[in-house]
C-alpha atoms as a PDB file:
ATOM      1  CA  UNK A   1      93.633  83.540  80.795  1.00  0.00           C
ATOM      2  CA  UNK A   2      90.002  85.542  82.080  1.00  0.00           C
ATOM      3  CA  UNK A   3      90.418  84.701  86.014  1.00  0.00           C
ATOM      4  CA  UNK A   4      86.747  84.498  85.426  1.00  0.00           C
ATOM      5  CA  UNK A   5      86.812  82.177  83.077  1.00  0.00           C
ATOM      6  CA  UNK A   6      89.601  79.406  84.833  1.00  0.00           C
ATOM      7  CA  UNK A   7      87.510  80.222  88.367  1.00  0.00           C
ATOM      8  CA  UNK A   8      84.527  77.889  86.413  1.00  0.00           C
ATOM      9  CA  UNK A   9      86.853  75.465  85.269  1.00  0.00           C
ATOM     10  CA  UNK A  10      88.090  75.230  89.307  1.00  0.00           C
ATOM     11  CA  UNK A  11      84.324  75.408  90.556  1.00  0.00           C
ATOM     12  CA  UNK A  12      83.394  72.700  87.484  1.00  0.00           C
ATOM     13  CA  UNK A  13      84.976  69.937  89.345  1.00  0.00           C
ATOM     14  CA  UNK A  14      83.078  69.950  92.552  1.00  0.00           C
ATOM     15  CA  UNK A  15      79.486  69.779  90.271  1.00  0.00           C
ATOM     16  CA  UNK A  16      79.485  65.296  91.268  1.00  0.00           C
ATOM     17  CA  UNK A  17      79.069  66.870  94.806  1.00  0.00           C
ATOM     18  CA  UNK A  18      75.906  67.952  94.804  1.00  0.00           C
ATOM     19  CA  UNK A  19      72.892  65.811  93.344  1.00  0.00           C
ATOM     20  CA  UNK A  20      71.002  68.542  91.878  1.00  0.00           C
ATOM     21  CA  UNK A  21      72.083  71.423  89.230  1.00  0.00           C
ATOM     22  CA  UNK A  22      70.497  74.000  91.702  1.00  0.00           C
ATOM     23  CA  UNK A  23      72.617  73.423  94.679  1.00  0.00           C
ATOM     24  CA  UNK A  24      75.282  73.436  92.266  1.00  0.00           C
ATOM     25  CA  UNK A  25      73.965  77.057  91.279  1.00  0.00           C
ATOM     26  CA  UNK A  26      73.722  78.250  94.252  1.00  0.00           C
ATOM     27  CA  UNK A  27      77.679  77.177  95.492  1.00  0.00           C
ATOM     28  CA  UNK A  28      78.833  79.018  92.362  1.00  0.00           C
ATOM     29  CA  UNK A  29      77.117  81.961  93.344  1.00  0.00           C
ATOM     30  CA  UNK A  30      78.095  81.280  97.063  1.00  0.00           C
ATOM     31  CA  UNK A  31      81.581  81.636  96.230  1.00  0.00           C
ATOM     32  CA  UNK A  32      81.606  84.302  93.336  1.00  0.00           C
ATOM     33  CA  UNK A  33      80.027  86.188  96.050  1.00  0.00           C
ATOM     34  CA  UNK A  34      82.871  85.773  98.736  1.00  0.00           C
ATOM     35  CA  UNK A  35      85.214  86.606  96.329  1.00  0.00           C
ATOM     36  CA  UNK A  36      83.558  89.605  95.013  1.00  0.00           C
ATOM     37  CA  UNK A  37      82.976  90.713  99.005  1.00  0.00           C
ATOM     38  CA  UNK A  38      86.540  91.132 100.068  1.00  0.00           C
ATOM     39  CA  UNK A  39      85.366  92.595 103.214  1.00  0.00           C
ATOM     40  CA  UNK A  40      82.473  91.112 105.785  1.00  0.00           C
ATOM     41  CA  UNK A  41      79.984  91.608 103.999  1.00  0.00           C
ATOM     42  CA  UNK A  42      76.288  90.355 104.900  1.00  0.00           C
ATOM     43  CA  UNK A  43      74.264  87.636 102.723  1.00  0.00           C
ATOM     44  CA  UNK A  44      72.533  90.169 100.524  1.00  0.00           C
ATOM     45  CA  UNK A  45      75.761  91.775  99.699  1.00  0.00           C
ATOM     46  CA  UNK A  46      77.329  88.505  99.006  1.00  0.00           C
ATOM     47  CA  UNK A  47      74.431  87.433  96.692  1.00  0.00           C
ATOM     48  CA  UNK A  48      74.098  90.410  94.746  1.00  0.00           C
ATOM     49  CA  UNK A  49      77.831  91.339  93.818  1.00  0.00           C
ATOM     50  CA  UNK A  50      77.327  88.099  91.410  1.00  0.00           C
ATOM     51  CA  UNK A  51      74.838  89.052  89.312  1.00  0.00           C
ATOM     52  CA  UNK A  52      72.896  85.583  90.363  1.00  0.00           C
ATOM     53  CA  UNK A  53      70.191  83.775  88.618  1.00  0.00           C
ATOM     54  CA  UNK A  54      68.836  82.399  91.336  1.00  0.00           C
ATOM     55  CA  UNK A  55      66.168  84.168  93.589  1.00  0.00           C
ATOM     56  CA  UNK A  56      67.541  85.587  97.357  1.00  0.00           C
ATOM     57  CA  UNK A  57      65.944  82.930  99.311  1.00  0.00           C
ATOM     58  CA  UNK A  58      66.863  80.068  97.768  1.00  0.00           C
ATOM     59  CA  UNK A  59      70.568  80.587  98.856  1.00  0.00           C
ATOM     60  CA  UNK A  60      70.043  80.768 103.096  1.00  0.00           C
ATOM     61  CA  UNK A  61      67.966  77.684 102.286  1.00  0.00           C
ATOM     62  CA  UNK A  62      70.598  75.900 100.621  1.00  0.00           C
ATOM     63  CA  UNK A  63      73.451  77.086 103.350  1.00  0.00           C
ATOM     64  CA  UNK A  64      71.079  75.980 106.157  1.00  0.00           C
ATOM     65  CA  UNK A  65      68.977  73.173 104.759  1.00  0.00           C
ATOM     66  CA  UNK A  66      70.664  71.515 101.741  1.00  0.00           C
ATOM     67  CA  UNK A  67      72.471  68.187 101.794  1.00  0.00           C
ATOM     68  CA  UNK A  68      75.721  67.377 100.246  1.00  0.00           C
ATOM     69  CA  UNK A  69      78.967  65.011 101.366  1.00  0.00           C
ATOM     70  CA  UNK A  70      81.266  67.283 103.307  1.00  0.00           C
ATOM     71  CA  UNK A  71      83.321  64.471 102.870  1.00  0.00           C
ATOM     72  CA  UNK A  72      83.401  64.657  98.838  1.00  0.00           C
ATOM     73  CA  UNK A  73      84.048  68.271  99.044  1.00  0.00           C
ATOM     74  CA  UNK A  74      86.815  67.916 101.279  1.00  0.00           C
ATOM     75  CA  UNK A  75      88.974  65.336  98.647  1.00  0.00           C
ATOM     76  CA  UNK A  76      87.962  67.771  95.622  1.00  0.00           C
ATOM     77  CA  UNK A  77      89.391  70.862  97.505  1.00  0.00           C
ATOM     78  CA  UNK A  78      92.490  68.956  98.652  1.00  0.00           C
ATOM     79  CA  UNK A  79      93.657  67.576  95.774  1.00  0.00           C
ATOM     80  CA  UNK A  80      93.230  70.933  93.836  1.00  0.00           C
ATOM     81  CA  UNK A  81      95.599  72.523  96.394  1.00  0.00           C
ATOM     82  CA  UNK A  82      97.995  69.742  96.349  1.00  0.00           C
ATOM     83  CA  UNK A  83      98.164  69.482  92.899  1.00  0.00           C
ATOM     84  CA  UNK A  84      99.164  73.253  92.655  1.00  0.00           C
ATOM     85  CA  UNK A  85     101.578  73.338  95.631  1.00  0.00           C
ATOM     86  CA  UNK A  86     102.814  69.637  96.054  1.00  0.00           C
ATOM     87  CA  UNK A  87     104.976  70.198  99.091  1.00  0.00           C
ATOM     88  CA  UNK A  88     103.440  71.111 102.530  1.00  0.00           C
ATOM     89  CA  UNK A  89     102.587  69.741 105.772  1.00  0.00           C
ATOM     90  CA  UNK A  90      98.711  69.388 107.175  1.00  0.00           C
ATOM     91  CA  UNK A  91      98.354  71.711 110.604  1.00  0.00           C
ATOM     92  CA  UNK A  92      95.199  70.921 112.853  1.00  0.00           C
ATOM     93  CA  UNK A  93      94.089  72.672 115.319  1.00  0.00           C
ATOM     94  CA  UNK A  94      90.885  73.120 117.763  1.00  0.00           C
ATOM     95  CA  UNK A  95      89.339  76.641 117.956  1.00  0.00           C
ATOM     96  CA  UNK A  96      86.572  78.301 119.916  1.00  0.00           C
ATOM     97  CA  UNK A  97      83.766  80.940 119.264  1.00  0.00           C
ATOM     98  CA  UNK A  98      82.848  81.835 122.679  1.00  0.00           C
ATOM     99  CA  UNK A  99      79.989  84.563 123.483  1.00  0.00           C
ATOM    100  CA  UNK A 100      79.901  85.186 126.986  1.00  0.00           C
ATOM    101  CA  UNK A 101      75.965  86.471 127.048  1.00  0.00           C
ATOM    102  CA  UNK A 102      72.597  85.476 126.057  1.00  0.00           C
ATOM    103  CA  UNK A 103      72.614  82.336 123.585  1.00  0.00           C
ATOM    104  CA  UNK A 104      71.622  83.235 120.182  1.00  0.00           C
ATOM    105  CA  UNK A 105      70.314  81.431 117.016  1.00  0.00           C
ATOM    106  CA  UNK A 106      72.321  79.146 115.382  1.00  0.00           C
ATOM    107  CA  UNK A 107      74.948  78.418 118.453  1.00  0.00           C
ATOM    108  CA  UNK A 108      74.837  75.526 121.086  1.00  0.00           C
ATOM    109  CA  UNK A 109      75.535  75.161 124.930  1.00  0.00           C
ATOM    110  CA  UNK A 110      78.385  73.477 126.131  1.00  0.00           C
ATOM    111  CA  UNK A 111      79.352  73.018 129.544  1.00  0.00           C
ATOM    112  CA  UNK A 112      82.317  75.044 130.718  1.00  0.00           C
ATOM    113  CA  UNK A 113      84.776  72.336 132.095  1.00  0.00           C
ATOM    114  CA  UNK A 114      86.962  74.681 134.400  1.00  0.00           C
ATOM    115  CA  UNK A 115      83.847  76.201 135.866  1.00  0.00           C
ATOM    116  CA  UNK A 116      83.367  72.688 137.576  1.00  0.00           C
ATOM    117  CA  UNK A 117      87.114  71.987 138.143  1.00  0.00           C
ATOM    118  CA  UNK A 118      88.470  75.300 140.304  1.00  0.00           C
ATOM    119  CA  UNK A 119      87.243  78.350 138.755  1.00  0.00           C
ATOM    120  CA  UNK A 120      84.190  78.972 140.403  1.00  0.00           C
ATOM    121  CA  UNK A 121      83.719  82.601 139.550  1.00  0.00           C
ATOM    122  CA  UNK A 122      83.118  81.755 135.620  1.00  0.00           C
ATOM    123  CA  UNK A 123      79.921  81.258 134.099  1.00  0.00           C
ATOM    124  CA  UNK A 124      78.856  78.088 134.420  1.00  0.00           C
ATOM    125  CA  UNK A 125      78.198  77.803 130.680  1.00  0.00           C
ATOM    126  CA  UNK A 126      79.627  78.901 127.236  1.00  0.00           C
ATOM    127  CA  UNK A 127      77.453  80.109 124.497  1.00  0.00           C
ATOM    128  CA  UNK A 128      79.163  79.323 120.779  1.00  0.00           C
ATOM    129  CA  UNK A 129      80.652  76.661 118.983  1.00  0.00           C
ATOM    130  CA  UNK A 130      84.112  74.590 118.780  1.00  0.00           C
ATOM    131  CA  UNK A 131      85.265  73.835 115.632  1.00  0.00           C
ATOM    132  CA  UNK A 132      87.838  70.948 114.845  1.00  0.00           C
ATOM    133  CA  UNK A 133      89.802  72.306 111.868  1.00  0.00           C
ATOM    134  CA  UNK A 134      92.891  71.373 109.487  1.00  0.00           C
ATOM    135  CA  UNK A 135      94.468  73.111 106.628  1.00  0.00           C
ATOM    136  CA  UNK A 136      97.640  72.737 104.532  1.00  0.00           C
ATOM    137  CA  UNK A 137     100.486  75.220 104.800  1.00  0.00           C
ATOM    138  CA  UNK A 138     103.257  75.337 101.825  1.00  0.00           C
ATOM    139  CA  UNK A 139     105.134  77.908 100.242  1.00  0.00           C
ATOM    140  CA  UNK A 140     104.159  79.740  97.276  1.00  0.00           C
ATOM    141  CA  UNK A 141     105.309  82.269  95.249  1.00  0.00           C
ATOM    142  CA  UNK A 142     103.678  85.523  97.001  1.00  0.00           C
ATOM    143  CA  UNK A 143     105.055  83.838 100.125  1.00  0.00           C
ATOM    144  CA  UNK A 144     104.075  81.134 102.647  1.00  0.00           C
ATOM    145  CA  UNK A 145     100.237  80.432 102.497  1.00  0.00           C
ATOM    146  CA  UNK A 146      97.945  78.126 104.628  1.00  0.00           C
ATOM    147  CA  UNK A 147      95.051  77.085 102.837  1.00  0.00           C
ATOM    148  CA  UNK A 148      92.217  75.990 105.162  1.00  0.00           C
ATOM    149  CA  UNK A 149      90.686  72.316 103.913  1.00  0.00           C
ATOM    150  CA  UNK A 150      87.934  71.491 106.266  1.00  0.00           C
ATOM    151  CA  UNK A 151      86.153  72.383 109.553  1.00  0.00           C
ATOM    152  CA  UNK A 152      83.973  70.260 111.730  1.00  0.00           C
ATOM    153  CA  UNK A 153      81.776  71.584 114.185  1.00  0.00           C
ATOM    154  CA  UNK A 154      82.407  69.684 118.015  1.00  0.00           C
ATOM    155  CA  UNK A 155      79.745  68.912 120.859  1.00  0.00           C
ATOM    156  CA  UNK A 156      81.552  68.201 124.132  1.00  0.00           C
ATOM    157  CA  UNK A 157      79.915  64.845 125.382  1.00  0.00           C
ATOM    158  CA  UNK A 158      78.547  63.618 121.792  1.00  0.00           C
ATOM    159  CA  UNK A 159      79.717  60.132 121.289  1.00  0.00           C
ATOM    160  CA  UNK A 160      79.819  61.441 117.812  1.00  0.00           C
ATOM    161  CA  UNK A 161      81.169  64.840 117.679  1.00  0.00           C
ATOM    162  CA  UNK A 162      83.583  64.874 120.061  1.00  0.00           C
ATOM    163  CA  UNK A 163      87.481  65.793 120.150  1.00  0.00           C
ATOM    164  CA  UNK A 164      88.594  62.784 119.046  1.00  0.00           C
ATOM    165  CA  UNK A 165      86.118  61.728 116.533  1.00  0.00           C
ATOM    166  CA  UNK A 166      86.169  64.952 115.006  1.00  0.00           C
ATOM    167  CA  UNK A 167      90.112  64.506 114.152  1.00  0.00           C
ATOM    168  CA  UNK A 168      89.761  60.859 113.506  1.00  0.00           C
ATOM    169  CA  UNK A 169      86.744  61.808 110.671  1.00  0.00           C
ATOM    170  CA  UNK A 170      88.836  64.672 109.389  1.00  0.00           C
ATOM    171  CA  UNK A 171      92.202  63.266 108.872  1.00  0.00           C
ATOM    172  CA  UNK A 172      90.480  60.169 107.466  1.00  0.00           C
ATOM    173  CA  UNK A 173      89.243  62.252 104.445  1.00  0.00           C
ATOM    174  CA  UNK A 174      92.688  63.358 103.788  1.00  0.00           C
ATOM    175  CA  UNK A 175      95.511  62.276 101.761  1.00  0.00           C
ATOM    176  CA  UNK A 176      98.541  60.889 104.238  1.00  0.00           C
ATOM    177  CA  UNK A 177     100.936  63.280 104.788  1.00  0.00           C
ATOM    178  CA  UNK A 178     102.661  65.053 107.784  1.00  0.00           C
ATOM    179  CA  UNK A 179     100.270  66.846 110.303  1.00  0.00           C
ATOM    180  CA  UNK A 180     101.493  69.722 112.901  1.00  0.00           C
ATOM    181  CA  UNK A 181      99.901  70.096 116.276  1.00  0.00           C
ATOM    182  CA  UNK A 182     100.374  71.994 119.235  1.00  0.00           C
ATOM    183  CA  UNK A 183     100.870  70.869 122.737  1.00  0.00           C
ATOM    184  CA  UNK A 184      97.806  70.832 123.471  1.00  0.00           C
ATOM    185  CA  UNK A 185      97.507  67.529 121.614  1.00  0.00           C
ATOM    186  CA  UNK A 186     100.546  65.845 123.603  1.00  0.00           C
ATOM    187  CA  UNK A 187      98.517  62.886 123.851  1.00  0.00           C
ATOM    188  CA  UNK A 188      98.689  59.010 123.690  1.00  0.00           C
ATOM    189  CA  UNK A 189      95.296  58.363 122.565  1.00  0.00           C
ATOM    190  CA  UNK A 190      95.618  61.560 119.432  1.00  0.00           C
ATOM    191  CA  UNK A 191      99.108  59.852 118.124  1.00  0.00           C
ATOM    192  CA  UNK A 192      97.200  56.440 118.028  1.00  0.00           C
ATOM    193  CA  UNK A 193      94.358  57.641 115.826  1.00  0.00           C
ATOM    194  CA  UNK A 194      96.838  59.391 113.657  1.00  0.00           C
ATOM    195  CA  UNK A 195      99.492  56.797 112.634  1.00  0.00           C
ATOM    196  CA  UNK A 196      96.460  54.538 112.590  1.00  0.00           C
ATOM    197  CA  UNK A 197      94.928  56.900 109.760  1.00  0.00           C
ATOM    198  CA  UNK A 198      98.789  56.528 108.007  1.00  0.00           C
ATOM    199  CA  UNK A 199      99.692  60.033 108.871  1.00  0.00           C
ATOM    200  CA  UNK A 200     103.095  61.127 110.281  1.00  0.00           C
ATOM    201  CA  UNK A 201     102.549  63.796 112.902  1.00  0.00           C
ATOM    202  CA  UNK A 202     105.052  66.223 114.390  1.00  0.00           C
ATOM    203  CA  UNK A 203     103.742  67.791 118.145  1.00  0.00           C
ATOM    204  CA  UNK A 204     105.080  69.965 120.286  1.00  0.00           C
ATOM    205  CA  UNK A 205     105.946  68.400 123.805  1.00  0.00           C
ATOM    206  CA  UNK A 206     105.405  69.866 127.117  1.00  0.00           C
ATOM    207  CA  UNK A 207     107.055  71.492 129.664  1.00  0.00           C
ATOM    208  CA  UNK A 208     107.276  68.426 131.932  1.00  0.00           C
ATOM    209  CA  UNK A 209     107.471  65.557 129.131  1.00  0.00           C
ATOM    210  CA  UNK A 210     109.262  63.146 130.065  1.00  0.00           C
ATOM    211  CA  UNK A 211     111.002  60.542 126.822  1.00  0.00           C
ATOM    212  CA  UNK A 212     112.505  56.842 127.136  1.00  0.00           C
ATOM    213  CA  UNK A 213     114.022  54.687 124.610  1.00  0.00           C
ATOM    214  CA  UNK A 214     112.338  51.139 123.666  1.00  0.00           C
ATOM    215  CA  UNK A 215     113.323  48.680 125.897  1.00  0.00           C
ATOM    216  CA  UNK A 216     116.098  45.559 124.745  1.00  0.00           C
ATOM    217  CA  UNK A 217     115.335  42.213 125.309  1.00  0.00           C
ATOM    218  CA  UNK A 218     117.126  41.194 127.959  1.00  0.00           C
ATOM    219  CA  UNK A 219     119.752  38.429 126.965  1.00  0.00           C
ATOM    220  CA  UNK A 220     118.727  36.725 130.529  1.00  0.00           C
ATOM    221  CA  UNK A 221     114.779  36.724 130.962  1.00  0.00           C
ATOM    222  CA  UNK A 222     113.557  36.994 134.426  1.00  0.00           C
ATOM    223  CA  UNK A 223     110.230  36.103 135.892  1.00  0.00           C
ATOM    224  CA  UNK A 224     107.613  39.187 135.761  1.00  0.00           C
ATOM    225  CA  UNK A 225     105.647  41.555 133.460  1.00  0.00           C
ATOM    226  CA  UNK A 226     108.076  42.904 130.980  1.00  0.00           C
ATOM    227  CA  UNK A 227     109.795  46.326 130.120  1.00  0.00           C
ATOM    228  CA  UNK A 228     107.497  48.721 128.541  1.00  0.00           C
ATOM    229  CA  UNK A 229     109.981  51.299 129.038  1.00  0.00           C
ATOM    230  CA  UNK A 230     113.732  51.310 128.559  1.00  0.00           C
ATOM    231  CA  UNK A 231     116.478  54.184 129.093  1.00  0.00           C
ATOM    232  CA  UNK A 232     115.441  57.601 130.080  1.00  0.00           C
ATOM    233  CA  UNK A 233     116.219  60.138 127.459  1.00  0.00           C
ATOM    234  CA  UNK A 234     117.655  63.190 128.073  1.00  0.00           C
ATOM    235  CA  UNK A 235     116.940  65.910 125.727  1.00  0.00           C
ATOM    236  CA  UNK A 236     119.597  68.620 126.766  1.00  0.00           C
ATOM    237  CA  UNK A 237     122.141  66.045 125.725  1.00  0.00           C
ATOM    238  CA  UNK A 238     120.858  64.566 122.275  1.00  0.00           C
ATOM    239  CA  UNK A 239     122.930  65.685 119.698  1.00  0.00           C
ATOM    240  CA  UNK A 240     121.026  66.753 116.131  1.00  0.00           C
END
């Protein structure tokens, strides 16, 4: 089969997306170009290594301006690559494009946090963005791939674009399934919005984590709050 040829059958299925058959036009080329750009390449090169029939500045318009359902895209993408590669787990994680000098175009200030907690000789600000992200790592036959899914952009402080509602929104628009953090996400609050969302999550604990078994029901009730804990585990000693 032409790879050319089966790429439009793949890009044909994300065409309910968009509203018009422009913005459609203008993802096709969008991708062709990324493809046909295996290095970094800038937004000219992009567009012309496709051979586009749209003009140049339609395409920054429709990367800045143009409104589609993230959302929408999201589900088409996923179940393409879980339809090829069935078995995987999800892996999120929280990056950071930091530019420690003057804030350019495009990027937002956010406050750094350890500036105000000890580490008073750090700028007092960051210049750059944090990104929420989650992709699905399986095994395929050149080897074991991680495909990325979706990325959401986060504001410290935003009711609405914060930490947690950025991983609530994004696992929400993904199928159930296993999700891998780090440590970093050793938290109460990030397991409850997960196994809320049906997921099943697997996170590495920390250094000082401390585990206890659910508490029995005592056969003779006393007066007072009851157990929330019950037996201390101790790791070293559980057998596998």
């Amino acid at each position: 089969m032409d790879p050319l040829s089966h790429l439009e059958t793949i890009l044909s299925e994300y065409q309910p997306v968009f509203k018009y058959n422009a913005n459609f036009n203008h993802f096709r080329t969008y991708v062709k170009g990324l493809i046909n750009t295996p290095h970094r390449g800038t937004m000219t090169q992009i567009y012309l290594s496709t051979q586009p029939e749209t003009t140049y500045w339609s395409l920054p318009k429709f990367l800045g301006r143009s409104k589609w359902c993230l959302d929408e895209l999201t589900s088409v993408l996923t179940r393409q690559v879980q339809t090829t590669f069935s078995e995987g787990v999800y892996t999120y994680d929280e990056t950071k494009s930091i530019n420690d000098g003057v804030c350019q175009e495009g990027t937002h200030l956010f406050i750094n946090t350890r500036y105000n907690k000890r580490n008073k000789n750090q700028s007092k600000f960051h210049h750059g963005h944090e990104f929420g992200a989650i992709g699905w790592l399986c095994e395929t036959p050149q080897g074991v791939r991680l495909f990325p899914l979706t990325a959401r952009v986060m504001c410290p402080g935003d009711e609405q674009a914060n930490s947690g509602e950025v991983l609530k929104s994004i696992c929400a628009n993904v199928p159930p399934g296993l999700i891998i953090f780090d440590r970093g996400f050793n938290r109460r609050k990030v397991f409850t919005t997960i196994l809320a969302q049906g997921h099943h999550l697997l996170c590495r604990a920390k250094s000082n984590a401390v585990f206890y078994r659910i508490p029995t029901r005592p056969k003779h009730p006393k007066r007072g709050r009851p157990r929330r804990y019950g037996n201390r585990l101790h790791l070293p000693y559980l057998k596998y």
